[in-house]
C-alpha atoms as a PDB file:
ATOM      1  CA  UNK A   1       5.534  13.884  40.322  1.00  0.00           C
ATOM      2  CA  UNK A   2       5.913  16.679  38.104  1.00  0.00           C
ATOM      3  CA  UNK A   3       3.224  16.787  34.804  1.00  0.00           C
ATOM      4  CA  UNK A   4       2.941  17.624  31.835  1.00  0.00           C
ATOM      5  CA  UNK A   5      -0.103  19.572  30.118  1.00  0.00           C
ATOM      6  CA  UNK A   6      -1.975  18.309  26.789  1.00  0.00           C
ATOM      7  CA  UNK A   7      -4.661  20.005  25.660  1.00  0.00           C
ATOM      8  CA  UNK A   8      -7.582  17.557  24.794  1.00  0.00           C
ATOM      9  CA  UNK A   9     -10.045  18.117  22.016  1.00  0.00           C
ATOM     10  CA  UNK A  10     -13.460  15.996  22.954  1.00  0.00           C
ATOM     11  CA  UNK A  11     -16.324  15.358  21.590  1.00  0.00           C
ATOM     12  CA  UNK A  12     -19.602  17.215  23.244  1.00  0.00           C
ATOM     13  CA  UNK A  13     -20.963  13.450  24.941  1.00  0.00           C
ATOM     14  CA  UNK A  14     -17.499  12.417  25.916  1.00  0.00           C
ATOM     15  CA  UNK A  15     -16.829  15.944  27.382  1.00  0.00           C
ATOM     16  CA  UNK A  16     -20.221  15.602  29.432  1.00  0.00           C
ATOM     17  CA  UNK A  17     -19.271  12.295  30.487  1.00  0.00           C
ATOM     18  CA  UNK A  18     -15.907  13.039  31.722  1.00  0.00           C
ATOM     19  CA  UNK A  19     -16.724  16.134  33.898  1.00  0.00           C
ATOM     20  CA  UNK A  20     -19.796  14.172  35.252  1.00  0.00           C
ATOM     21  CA  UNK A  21     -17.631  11.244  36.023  1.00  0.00           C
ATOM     22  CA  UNK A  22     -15.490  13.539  37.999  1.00  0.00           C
ATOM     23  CA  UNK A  23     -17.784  15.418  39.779  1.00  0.00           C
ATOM     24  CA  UNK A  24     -19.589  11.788  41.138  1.00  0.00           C
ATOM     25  CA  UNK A  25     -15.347  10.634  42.192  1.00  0.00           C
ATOM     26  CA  UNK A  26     -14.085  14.435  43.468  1.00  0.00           C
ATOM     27  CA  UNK A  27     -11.080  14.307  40.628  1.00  0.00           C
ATOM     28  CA  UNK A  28     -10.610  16.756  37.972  1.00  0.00           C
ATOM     29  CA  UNK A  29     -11.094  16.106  34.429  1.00  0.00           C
ATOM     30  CA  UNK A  30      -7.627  15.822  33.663  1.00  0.00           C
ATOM     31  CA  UNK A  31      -7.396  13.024  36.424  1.00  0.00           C
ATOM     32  CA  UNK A  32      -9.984  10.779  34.428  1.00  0.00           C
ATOM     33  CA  UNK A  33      -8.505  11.496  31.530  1.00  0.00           C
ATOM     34  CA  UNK A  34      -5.322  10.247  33.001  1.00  0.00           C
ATOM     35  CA  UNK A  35      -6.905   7.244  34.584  1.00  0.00           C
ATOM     36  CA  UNK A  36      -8.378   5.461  31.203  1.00  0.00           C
ATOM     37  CA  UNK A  37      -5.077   6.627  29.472  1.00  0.00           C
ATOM     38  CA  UNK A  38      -3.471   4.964  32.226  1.00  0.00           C
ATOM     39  CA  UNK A  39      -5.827   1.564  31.979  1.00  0.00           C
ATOM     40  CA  UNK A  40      -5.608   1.793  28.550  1.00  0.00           C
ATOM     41  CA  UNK A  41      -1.543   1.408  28.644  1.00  0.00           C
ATOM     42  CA  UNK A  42      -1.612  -1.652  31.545  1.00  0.00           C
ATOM     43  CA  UNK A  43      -3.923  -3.182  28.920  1.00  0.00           C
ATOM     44  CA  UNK A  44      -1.554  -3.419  26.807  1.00  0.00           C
ATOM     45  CA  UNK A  45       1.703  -1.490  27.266  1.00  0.00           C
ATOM     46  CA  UNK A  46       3.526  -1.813  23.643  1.00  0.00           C
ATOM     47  CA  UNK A  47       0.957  -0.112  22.069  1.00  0.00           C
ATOM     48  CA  UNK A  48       0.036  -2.709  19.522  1.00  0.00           C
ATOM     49  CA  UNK A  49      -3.096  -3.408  18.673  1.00  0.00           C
ATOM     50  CA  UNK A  50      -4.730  -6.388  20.122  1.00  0.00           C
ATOM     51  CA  UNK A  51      -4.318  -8.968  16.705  1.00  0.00           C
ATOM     52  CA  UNK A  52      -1.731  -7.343  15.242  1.00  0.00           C
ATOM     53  CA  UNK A  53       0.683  -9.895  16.406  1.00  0.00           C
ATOM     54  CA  UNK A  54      -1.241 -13.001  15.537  1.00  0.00           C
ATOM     55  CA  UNK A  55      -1.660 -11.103  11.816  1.00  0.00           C
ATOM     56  CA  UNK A  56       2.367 -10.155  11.660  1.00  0.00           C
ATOM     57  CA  UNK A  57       2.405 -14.456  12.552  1.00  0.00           C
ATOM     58  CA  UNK A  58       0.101 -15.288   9.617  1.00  0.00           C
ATOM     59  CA  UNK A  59       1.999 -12.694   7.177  1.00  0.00           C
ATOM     60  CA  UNK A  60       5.231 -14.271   8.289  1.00  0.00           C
ATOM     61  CA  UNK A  61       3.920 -18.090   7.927  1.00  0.00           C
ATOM     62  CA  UNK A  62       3.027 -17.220   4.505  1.00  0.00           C
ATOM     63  CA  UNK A  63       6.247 -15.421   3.652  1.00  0.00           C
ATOM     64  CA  UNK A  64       7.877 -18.662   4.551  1.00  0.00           C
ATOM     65  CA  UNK A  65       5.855 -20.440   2.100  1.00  0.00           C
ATOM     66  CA  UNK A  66       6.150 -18.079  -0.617  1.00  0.00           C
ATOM     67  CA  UNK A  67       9.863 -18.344  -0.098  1.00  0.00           C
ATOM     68  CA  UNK A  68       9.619 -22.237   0.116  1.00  0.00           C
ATOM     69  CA  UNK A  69       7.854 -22.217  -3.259  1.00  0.00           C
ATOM     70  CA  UNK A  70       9.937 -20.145  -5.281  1.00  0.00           C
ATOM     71  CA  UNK A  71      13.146 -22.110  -3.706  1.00  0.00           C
ATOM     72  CA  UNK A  72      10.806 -25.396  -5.280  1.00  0.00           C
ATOM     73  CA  UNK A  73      10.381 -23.727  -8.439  1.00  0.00           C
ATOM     74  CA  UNK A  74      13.671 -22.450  -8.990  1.00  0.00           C
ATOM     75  CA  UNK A  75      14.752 -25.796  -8.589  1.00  0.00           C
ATOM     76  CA  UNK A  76      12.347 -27.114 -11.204  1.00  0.00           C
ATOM     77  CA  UNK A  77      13.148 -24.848 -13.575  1.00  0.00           C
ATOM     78  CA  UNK A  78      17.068 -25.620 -13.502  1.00  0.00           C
ATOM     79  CA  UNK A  79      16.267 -28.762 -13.300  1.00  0.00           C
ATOM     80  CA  UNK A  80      14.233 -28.405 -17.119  1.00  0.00           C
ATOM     81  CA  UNK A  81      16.991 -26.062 -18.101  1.00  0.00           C
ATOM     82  CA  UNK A  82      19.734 -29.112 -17.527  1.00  0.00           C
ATOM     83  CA  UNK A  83      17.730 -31.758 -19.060  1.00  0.00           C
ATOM     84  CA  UNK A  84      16.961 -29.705 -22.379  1.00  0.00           C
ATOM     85  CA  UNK A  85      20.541 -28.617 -22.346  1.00  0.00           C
ATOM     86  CA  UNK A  86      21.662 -32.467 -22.009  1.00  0.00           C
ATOM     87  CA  UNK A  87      18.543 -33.858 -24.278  1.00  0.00           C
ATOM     88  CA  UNK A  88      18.335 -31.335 -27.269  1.00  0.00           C
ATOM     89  CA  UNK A  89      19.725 -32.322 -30.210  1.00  0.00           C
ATOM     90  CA  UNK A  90      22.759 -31.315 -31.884  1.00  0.00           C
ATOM     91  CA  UNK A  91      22.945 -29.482 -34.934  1.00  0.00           C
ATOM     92  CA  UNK A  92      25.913 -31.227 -36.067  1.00  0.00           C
ATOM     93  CA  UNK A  93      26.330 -34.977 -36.367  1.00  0.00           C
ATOM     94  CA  UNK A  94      29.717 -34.454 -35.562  1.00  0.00           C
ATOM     95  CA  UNK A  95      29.546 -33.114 -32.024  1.00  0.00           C
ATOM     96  CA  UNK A  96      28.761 -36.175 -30.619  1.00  0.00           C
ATOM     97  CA  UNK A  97      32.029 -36.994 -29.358  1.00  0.00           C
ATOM     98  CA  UNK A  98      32.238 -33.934 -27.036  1.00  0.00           C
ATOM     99  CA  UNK A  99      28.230 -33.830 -26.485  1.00  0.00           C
ATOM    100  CA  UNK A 100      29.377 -34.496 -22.319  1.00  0.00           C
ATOM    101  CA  UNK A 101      31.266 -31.297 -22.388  1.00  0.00           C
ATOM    102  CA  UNK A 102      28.944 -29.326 -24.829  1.00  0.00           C
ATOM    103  CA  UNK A 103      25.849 -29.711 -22.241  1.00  0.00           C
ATOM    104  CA  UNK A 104      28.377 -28.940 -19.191  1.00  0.00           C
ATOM    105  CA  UNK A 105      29.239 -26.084 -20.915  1.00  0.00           C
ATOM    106  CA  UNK A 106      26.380 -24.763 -21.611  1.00  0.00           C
ATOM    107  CA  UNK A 107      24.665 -25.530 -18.582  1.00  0.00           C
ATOM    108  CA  UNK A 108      27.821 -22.902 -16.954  1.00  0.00           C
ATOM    109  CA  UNK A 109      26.587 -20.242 -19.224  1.00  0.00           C
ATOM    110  CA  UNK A 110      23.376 -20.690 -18.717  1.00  0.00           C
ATOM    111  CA  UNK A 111      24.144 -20.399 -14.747  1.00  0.00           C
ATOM    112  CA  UNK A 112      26.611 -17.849 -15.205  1.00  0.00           C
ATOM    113  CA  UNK A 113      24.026 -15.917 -17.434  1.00  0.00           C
ATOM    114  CA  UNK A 114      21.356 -16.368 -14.635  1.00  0.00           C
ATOM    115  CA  UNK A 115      23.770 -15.353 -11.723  1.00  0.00           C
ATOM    116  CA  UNK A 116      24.612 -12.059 -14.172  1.00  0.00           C
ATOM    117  CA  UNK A 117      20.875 -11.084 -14.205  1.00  0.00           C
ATOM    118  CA  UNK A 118      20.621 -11.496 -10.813  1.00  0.00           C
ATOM    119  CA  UNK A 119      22.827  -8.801  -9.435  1.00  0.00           C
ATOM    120  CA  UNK A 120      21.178  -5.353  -8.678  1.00  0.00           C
ATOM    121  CA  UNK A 121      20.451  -3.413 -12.034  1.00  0.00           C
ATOM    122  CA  UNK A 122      20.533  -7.005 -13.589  1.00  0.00           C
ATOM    123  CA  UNK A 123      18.004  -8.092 -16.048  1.00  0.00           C
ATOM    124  CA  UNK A 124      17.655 -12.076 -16.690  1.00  0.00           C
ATOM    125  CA  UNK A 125      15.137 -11.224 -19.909  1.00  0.00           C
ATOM    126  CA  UNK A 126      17.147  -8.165 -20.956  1.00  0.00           C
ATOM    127  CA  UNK A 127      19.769  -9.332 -22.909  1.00  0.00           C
ATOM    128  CA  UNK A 128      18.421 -12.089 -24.148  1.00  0.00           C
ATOM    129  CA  UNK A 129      19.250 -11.459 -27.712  1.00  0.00           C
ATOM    130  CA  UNK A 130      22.404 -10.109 -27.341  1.00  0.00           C
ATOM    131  CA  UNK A 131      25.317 -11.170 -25.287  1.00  0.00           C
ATOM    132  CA  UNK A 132      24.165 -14.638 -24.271  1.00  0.00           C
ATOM    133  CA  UNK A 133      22.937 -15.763 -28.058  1.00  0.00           C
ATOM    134  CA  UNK A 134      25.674 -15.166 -29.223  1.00  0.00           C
ATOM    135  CA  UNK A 135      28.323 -17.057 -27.007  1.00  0.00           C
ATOM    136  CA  UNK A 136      25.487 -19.898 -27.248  1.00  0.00           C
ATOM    137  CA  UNK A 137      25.668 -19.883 -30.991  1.00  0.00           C
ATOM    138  CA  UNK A 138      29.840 -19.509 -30.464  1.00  0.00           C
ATOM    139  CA  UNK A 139      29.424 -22.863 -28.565  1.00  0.00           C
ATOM    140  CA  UNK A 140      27.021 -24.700 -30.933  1.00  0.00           C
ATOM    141  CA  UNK A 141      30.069 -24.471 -33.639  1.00  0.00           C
END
């Protein structure tokens, strides 16, 4: 089996300890050093850390939750959004007779506004004041 050389750095002790250890066993230094790299991979052979994988479990459990929550809230919140839209009052007496198609529509641009500021480079709070007042104010007439 053909090898390959690594030059190892040790500390003083460890140094001591290896070339002692070999000396008592008749190997060379390299062939302890090759032994507890060896029982270091049949330990564990992927490399990971032992708890690594029961902490990527617990960061992944509480992913889930975080994304459970915000799926909870984002329901709340449309659901407040819909009943102010349905419940708050018009500014005209007169748009009672379409007030069923008033809240639909608005509830659609409020979606459609969301579903804007939700696209990459989109900003739900950044154009608050422009675009979106203003075809809310166009609907209130």
């Amino acid at each position: 089996m053909s090898r390959m050389g690594i030059t190892v750095y040790l500390p003083p002790e460890l140094e001591s300890q290896v070339l002692r250890i070999a000396k008592s066993r008749h190997l060379s230094a390299s062939g302890i050093i090759a032994n507890a790299v060896k029982a270091l991979f049949a330990e564990n052979p992927n490399g990971v850390p032992d708890g690594v994988t029961r902490q990527l479990a617990r960061i992944e459990s509480r992913l889930d939750k975080v994304m459970r929550d915000n799926a909870i809230l984002k329901e709340a919140l449309f659901f407040y959004v819909r009943v102010w839209l349905e419940y708050n009052p018009k500014l005209e007496p007169e748009e009672g007779d379409t007030s069923a198609d008033s809240d639909q529509a608005r509830f659609e641009l409020y979606l459609d506004y969301v579903r804007r500021g939700l696209e990459p480079r989109g900003s739900v709070a950044g154009d608050w004041e422009g675009e979106f007042a203003q075809a809310f104010a166009e609907m209130r007439r």
